[in-house]
C-alpha atoms as a PDB file:
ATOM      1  CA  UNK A   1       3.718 -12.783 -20.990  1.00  0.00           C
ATOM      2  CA  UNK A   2      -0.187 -12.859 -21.507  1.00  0.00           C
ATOM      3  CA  UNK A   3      -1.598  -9.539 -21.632  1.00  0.00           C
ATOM      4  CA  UNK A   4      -3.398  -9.667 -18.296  1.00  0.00           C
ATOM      5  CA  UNK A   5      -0.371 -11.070 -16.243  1.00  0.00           C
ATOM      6  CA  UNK A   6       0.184  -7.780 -15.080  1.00  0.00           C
ATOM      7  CA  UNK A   7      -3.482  -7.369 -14.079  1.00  0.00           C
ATOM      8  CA  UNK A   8      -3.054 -10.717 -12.124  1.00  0.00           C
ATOM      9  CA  UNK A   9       0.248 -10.108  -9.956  1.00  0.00           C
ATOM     10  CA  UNK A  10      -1.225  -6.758  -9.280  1.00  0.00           C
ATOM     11  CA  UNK A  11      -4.705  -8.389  -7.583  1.00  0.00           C
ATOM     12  CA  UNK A  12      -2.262 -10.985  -5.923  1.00  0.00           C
ATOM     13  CA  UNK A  13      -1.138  -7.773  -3.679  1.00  0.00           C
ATOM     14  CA  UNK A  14      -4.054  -6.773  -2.653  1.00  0.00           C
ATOM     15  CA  UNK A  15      -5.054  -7.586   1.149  1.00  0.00           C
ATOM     16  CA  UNK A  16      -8.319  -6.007   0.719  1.00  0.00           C
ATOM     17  CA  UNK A  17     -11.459  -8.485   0.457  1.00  0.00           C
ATOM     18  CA  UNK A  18     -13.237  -5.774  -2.028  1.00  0.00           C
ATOM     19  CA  UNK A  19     -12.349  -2.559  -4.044  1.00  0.00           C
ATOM     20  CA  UNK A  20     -12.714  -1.131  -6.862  1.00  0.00           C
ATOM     21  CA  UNK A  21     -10.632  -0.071  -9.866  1.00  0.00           C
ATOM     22  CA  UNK A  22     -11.351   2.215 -12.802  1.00  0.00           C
ATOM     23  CA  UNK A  23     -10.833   1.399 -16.045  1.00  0.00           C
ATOM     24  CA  UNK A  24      -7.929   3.820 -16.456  1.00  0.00           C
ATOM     25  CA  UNK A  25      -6.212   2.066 -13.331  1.00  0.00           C
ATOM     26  CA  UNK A  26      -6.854  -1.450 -15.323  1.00  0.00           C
ATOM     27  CA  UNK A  27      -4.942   0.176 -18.238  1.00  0.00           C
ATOM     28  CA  UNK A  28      -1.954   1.963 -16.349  1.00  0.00           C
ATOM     29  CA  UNK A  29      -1.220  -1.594 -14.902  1.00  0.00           C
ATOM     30  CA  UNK A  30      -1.497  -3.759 -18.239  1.00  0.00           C
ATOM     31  CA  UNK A  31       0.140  -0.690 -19.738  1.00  0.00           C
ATOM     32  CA  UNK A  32      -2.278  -1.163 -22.412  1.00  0.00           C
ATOM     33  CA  UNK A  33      -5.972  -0.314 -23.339  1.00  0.00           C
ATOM     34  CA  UNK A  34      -9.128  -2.386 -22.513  1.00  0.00           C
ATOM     35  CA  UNK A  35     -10.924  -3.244 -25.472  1.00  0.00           C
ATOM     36  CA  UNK A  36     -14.359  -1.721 -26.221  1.00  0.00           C
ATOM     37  CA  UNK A  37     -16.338  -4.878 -24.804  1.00  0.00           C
ATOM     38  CA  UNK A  38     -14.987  -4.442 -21.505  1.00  0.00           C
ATOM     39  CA  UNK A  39     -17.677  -1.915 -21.185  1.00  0.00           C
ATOM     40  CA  UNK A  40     -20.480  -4.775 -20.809  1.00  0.00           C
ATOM     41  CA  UNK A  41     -20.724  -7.087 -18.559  1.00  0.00           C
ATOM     42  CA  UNK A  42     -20.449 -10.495 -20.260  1.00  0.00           C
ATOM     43  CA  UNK A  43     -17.002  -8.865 -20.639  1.00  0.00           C
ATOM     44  CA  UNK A  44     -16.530  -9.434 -16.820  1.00  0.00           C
ATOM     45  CA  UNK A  45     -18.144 -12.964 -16.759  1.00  0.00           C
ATOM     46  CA  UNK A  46     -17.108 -14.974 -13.733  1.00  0.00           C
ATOM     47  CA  UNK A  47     -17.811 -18.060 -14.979  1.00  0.00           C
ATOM     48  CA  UNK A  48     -15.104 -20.719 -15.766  1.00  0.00           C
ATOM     49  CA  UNK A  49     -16.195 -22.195 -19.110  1.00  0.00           C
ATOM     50  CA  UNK A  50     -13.444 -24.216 -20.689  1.00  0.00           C
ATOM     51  CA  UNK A  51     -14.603 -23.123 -24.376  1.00  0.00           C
ATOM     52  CA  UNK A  52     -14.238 -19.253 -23.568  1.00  0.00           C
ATOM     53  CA  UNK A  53     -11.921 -17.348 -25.405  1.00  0.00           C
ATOM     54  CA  UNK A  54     -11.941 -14.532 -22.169  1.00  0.00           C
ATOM     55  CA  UNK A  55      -8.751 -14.789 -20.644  1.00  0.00           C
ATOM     56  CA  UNK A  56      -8.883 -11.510 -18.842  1.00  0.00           C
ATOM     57  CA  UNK A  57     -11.294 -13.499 -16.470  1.00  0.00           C
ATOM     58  CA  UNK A  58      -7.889 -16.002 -15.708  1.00  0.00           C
ATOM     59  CA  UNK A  59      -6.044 -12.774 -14.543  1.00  0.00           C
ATOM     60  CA  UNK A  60      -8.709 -12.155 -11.546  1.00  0.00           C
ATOM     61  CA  UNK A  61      -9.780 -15.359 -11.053  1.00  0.00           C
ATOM     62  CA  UNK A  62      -5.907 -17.007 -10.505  1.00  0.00           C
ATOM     63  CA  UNK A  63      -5.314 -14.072  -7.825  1.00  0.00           C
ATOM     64  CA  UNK A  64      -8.750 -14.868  -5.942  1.00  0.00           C
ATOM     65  CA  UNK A  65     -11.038 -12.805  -6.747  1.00  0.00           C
ATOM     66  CA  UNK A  66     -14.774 -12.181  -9.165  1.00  0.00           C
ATOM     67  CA  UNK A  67     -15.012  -8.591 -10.999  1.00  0.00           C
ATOM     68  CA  UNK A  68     -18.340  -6.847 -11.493  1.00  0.00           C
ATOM     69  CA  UNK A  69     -18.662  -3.924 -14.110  1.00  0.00           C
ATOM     70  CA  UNK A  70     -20.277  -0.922 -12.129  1.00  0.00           C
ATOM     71  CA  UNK A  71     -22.841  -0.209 -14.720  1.00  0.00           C
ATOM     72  CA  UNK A  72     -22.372   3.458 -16.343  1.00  0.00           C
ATOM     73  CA  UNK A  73     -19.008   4.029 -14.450  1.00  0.00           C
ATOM     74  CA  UNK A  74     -15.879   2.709 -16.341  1.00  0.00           C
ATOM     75  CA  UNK A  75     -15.256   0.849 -12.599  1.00  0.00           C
ATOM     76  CA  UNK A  76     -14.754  -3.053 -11.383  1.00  0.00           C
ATOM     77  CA  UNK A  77     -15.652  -3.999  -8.307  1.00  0.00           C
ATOM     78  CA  UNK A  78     -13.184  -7.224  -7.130  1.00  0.00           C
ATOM     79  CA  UNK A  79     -14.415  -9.139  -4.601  1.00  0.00           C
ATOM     80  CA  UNK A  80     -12.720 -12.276  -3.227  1.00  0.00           C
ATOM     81  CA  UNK A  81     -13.783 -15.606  -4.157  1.00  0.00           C
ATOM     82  CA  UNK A  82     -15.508 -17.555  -1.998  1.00  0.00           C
ATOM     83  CA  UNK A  83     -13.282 -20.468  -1.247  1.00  0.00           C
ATOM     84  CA  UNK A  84     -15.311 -23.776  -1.797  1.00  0.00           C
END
């Protein structure tokens, strides 16, 4: 199991089209903490490059949805994908 599996089944549940999650929430469901990067935004990159080494971005992406660091807060914002 990848680290952010967990991260991914738990976006999978959600019904909501946009919320927000702290970073403490993020670590009570990976059961595990976020590494000091994830508090810039490159960190939170939506974009699909096949070179990246970010595979926290293939936990929200598989389940649907983009993240956006809420600068200052230690909050995501999720907000389903547009489907093409």
């Amino acid at each position: 199991m990848a680290k952010y599996d967990p991260l991914c089944r738990y976006l999978r549940r959600q019904r909501a089209a946009e919320f927000e999650l702290s970073f403490a929430d993020m670590e009570r469901v990976i059961g595990a903490m976020l590494p000091g990067s994830a508090a810039r935004p490159q960190w939170w990159a939506n974009v699909a490059d096949p070179d990246t080494t970010h595979v926290q971005r293939k936990a929200w992406g598989d389940a649907g949805y983009e993240a956006f660091l809420i600068a200052g807060k230690d909050r995501v914002r999720f907000k389903r994908a547009q489907q093409p």
